[in-house]
Protein backbone atom coordinates (compact mmCIF):
# COMPACT_ATOMS: atom_id res chain seq x y z
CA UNK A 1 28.29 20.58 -7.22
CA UNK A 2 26.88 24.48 -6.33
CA UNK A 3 23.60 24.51 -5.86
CA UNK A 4 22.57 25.21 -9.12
CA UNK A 5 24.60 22.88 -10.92
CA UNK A 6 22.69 19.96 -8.43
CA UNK A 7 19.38 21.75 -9.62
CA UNK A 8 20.39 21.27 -12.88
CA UNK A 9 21.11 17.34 -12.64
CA UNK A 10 18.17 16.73 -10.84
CA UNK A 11 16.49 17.75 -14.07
CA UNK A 12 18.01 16.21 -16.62
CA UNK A 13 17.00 12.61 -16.42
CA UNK A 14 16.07 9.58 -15.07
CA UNK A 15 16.58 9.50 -10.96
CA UNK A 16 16.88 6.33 -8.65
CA UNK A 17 17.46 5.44 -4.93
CA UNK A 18 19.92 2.48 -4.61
CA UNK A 19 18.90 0.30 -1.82
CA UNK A 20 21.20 -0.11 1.27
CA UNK A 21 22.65 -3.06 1.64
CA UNK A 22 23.26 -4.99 4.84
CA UNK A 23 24.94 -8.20 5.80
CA UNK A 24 24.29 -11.30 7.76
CA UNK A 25 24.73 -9.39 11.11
CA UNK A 26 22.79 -6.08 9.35
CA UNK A 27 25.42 -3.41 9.47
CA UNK A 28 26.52 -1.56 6.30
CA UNK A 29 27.82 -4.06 3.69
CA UNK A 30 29.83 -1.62 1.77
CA UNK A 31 31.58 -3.58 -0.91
CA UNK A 32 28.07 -4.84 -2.49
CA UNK A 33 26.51 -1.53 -1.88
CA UNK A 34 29.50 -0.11 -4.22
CA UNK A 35 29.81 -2.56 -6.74
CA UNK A 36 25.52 -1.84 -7.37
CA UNK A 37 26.29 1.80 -7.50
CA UNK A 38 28.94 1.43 -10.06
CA UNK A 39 26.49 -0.82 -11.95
CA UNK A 40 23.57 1.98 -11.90
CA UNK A 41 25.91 4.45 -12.54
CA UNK A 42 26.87 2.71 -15.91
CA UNK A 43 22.96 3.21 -16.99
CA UNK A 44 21.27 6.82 -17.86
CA UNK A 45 21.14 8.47 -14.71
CA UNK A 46 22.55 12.08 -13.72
CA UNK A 47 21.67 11.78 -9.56
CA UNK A 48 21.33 8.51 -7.28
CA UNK A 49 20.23 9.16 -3.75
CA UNK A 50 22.50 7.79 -0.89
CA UNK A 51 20.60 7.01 1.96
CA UNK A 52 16.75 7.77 0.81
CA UNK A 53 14.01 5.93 1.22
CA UNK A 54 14.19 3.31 -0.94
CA UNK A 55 17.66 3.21 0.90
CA UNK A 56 15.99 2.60 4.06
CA UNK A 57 16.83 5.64 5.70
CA UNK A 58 14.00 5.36 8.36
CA UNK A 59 16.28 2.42 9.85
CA UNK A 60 19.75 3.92 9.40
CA UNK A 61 21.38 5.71 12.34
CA UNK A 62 21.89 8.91 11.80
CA UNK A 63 25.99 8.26 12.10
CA UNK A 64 25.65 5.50 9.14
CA UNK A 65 24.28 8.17 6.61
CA UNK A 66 27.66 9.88 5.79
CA UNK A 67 29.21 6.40 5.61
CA UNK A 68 26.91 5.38 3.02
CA UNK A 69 27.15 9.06 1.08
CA UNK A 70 30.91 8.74 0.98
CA UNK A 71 30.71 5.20 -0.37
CA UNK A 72 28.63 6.15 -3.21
CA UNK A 73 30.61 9.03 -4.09
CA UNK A 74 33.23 6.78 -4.15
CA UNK A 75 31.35 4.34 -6.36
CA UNK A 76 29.59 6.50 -8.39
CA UNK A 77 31.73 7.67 -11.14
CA UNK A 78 30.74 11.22 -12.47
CA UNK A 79 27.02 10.34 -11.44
CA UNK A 80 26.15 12.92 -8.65
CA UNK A 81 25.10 11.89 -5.41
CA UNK A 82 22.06 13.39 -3.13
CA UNK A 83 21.96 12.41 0.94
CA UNK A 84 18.38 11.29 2.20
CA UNK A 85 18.10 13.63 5.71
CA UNK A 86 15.14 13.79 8.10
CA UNK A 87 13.91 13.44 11.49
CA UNK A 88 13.59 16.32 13.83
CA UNK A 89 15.06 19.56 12.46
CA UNK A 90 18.12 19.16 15.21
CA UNK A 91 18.79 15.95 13.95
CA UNK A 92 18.09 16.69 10.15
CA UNK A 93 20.78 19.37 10.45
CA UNK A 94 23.19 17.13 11.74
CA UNK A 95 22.47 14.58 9.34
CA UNK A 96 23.11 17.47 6.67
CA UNK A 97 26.07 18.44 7.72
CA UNK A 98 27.57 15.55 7.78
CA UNK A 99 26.21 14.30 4.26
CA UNK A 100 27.77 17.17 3.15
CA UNK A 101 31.42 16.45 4.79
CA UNK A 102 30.67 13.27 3.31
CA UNK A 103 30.71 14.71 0.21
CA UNK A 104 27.09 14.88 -0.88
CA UNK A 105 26.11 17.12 -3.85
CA UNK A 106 22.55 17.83 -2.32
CA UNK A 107 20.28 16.50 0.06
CA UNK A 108 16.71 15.22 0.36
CA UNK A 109 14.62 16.72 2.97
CA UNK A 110 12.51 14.07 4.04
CA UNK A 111 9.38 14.22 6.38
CA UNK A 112 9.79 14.90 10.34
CA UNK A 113 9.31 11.90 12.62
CA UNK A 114 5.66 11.09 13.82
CA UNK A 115 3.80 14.36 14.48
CA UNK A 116 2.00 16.89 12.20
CA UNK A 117 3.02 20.39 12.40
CA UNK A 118 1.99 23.61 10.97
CA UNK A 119 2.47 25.67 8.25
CA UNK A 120 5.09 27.84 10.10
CA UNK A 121 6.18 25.11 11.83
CA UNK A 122 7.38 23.35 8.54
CA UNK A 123 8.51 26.54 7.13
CA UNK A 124 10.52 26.89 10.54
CA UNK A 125 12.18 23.91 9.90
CA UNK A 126 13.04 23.36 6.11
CA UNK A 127 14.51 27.26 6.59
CA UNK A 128 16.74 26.63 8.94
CA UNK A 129 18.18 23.07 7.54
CA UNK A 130 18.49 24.84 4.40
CA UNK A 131 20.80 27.43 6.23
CA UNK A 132 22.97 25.29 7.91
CA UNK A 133 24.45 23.80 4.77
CA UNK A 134 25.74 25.06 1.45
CA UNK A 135 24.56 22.42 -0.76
CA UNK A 136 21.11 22.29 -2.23
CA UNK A 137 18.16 20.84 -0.46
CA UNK A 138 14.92 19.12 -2.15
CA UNK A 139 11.85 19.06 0.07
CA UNK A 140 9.87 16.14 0.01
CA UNK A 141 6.07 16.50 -0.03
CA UNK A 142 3.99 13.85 1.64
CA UNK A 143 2.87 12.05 4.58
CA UNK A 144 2.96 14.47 7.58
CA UNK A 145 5.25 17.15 6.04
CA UNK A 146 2.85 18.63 2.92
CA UNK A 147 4.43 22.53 2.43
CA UNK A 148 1.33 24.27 0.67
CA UNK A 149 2.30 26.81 -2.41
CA UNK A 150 2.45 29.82 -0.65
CA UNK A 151 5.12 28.52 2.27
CA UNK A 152 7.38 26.98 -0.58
CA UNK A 153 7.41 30.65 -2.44
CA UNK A 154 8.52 32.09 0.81
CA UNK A 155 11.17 29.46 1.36
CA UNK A 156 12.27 29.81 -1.90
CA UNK A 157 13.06 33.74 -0.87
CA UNK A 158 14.53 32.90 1.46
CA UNK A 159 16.66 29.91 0.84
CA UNK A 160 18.75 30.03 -2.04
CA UNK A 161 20.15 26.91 -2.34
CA UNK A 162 16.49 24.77 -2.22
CA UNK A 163 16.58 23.84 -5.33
CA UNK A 164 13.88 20.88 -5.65
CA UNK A 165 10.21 19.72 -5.10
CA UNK A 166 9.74 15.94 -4.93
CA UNK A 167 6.24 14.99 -4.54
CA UNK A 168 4.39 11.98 -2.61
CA UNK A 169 0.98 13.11 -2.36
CA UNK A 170 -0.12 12.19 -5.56
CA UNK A 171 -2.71 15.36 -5.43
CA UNK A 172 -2.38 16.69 -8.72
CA UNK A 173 -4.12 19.73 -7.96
CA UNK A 174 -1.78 20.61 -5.41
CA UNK A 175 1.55 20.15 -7.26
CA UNK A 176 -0.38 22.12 -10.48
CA UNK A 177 -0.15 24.87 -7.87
CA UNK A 178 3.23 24.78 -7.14
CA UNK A 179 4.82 24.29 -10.71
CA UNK A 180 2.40 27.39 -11.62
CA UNK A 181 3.49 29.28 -8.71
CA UNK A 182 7.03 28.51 -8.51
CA UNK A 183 8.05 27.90 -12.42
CA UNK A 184 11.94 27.20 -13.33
CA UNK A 185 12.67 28.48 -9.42
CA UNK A 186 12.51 24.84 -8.81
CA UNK A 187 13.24 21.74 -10.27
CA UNK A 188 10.37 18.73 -9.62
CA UNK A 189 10.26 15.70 -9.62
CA UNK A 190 7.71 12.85 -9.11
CA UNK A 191 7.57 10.52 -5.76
CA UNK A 192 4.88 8.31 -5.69
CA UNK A 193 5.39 4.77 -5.25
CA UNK A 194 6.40 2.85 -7.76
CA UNK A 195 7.14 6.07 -9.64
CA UNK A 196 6.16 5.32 -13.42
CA UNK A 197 2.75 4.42 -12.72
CA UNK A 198 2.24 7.81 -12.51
CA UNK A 199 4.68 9.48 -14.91
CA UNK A 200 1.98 10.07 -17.53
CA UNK A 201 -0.14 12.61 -14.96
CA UNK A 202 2.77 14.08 -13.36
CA UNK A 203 4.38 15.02 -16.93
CA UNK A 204 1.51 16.74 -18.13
CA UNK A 205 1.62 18.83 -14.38
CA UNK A 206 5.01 19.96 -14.94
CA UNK A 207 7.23 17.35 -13.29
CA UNK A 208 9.71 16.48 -16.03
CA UNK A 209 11.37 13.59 -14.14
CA UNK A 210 10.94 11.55 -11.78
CA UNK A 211 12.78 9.00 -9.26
CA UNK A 212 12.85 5.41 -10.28
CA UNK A 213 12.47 2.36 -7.39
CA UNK A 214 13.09 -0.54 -10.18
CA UNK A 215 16.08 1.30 -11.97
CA UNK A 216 17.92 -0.63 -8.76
CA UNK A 217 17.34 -3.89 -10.10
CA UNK A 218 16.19 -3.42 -14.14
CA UNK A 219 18.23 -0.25 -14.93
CA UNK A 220 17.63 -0.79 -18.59
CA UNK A 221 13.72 -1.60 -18.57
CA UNK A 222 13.52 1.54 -16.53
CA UNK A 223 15.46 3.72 -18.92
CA UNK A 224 13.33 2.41 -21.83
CA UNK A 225 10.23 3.54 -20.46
CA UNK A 226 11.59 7.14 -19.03
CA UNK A 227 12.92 7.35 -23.00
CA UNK A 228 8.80 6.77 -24.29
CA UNK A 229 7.67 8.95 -21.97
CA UNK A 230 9.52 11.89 -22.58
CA UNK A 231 9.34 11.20 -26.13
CA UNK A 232 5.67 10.92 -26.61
CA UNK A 233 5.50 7.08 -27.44
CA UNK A 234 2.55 5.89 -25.54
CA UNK A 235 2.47 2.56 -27.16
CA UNK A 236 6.09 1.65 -25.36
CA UNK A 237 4.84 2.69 -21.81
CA UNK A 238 1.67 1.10 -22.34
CA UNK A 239 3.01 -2.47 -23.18
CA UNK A 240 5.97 -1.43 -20.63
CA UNK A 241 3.18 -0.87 -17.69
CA UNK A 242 0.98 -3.80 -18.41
CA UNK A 243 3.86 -6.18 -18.98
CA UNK A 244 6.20 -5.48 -16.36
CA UNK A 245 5.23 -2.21 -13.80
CA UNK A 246 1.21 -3.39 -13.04
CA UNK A 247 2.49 -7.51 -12.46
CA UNK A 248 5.08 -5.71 -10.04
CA UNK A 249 2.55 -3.40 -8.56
CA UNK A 250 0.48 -6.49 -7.50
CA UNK A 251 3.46 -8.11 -5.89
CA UNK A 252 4.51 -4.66 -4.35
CA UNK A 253 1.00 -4.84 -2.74
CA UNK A 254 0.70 -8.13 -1.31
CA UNK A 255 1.91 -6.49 1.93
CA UNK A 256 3.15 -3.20 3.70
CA UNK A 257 6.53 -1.79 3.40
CA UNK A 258 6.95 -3.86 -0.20
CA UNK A 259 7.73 -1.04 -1.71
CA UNK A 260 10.80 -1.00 -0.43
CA UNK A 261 11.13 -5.03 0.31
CA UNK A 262 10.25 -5.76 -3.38
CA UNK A 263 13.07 -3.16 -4.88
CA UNK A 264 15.74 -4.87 -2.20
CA UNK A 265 14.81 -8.58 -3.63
CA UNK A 266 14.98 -7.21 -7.21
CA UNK A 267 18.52 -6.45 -6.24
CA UNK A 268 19.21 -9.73 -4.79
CA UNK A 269 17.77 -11.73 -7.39
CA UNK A 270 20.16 -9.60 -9.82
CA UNK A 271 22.98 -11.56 -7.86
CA UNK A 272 24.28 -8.65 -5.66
CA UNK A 273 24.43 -9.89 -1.61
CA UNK A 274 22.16 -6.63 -0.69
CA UNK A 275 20.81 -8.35 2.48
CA UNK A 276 18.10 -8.39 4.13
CA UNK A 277 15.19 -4.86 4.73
CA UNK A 278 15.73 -3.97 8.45
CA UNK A 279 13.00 -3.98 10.86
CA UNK A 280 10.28 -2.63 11.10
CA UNK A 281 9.58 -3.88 7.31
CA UNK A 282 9.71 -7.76 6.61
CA UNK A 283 10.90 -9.63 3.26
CA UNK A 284 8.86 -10.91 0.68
CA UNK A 285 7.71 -14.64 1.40
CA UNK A 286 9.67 -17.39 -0.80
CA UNK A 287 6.54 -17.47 -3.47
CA UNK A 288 6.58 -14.13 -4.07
CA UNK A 289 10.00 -13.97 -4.65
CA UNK A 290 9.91 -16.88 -7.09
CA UNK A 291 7.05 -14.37 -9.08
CA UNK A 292 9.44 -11.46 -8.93
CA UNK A 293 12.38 -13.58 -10.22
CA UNK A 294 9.63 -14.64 -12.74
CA UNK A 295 8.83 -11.13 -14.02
CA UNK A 296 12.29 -10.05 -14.07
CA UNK A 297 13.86 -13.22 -16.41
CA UNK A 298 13.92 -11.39 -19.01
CA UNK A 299 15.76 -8.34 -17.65
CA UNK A 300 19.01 -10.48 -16.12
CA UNK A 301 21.76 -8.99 -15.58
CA UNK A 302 24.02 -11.80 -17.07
CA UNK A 303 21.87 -11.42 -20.33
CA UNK A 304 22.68 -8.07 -21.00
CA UNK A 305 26.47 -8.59 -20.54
C-alpha cells in the first residue's frame, strides 16, 4: 500500500497487535505466530501490527522485526500489515527499512530508548525516519516521546507519507489539539492500555478507531463492542465493559508489564503455543491465569467454530 491507501486502512476499523510468539528456547515460533494471524485476519480488522508493542517489540532484536513482518504478510490474507520501529533514530531507520523490504505497508514509530529529548530533537528524528522510507509512518505519542501540536503540523509539511497519530497519553486536552489542528491530514487512533476503556472519550475527541490488545485472544467480543461504539449503543459497551473489559482490567493490574503478559495468556489459553513474554516482563501466576481462562469461557475459540 502508498501511503495514502495505509492512511486510509488505518481508519476504517477495528486495529490489533498480535502478540509474538516464542518457543521453549524463546526464538521466533513462526508457524503459531501465522496460524493466529490467519485467525485474526478472518475477524473485522483492516491493519494488524507486526512487531508492536503488544508484540513485544522492546525485546525483539532489531534483525527479528522483518522476520516477523514478512511472516504476517504471509499470514495475513488481504489484511494489511504495519511494522512496530523504535529505538534510537539510527536504529529506527534501520528497523524501517528493513520492515519495509519485508514487505510492511506502514510502520509505527514508537518512542526512543530511555532519555527525554526536545521538541526539535523529536522533530529531528521522526523527520528523518520518515524520509528514509516510502511507506507511511504513525507516530506514537506517549511516555518520553510526546510531539506537541505545533511540531506534528510542521512534520506533517514536511513529511508526506506520516500518515497517523496514535495516542498513549491519555491527555485529552492535548490530542483535542491535535485533531483540531491537524483535521483529515492525519488519521488517529487511540493507544491507551487496554484500549476500549477509553473508546467512549477518545471518540468524542476525534479518534475514530482505535487499536485493540484483546482482539488477540476474543476477536469477536472485541468486534462487538467496536460495532456499539461506533454505532451509538451505549447499553452494549456498558454491559460489554462491566462484564468482560473492567474483570480483565483488574487482572491486567495485579502486576507490571500485564498488559502485555495478560494479552499473551489470552492467546495461550485460546490453544495457540504463543510461548512465554520475554524478559524483562514475567507471566501471570497459575491463579490468575485460571481467572482469565474464567472470564474468557464464554468466548472459546472451539465454541464459535
Amino acid at each position: 500500500m502508498n501511503p495514502q491507501e495505509i492512511k486510509q486502512a488505518l481508519g476504517s476499523g477495528l486495529l490489533s497487535f498480535p502478540v509474538t510468539h516464542f518457543d521453549s528456547a524463546g526464538a521466533f515460533q513462526r508457524d503459531s505466530y501465522q496460524a493466529h494471524v490467519e485467525w485474526l485476519s478472518g475477524f473485522d480488522a483492516p491493519v494488524l501490527f507486526a512487531a508492536g508493542g503488544t508484540g513485544e517489540f522492546f525485546s525483539l532484536k532489531p534483525s527479528e522485526v522483518p522476520e516477523i513482518v514478512r511472516a504476517a504478510k504471509e499470514a495475513a490474507g488481504n489484511t494489511a500489515i504495519v511494522s512496530g520501529c523504535g529505538y534510537g533514530t539510527e536504529t529506527a531507520i534501520e528497523i524501517a527499512q528493513g520492515a519495509q523490504k519485508a514487505g510492511a505497508d506502514g510502520i509505527l514509530l514508537l518512542p526512543h530508548y530511555l532519555i527525554d529529548a526536545p521538541q526539535e530533537g523529536l522533530y529531528a528524528h521522526v523527520k528523518r525516519v520518515c524520509q528514509s522510507i516510502d511507506i507511511g509512518v504513525m507516530v506514537y505519542n506517549r511516555d518520553n516521546s510526546v510531539i506537541l501540536p505545533d511540531v506534528l503540523a510542521r512534520l506533517c509539511d514536511e513529511c508526506p507519507n506520516l500518515v497517523g497519530f496514535k495516542d498513549g497519553t491519555g491527555d485529552i486536552g492535548l490530542v483535542r489539539q491535535v485533531t483540531a489542528r491537524m483535521g483529515d491530514r492525519l488519521t488517529y487512533l487511540g493507544g491507551m492500555p487496554t484500549a476500549e476503556l477509553f473508546a467512549e472519550a477518545y471518540l468524542a475527541a476525534g479518534f475514530t478507531t482505535y487499536s485493540s490488545a484483546v482482539f488477540n485472544f476474543v476477536p469477536a467480543l472485541a468486534v462487538e463492542f467496536y460495532g456499539a461504539l461506533r454505532g451509538g449503543d451505549r447499553a452494549t459497551c456498558e454491559r460489554l465493559l462491566n462484564g468482560f473489559f473492567y474483570p480483565f482490567m483488574a487482572i491486567r493490574n495485579r502486576g507490571k508489564g500485564y498488559a502485555v503478559s495478560a494479552v499473551k495468556a489470552g492467546v495461550r489459553l485460546q490453544g495457540f503455543a504463543a510461548g512465554r513474554v520475554r524478559s524483562p516482563l514475567v507471566d501471570l501466576s497459575a491463579e490468575e491465569e485460571r481467572m482469565l481462562d474464567a472470564l474468557i469461557a464464554p468466548y472459546r475459540r472451539d465454541k464459535a467454530a
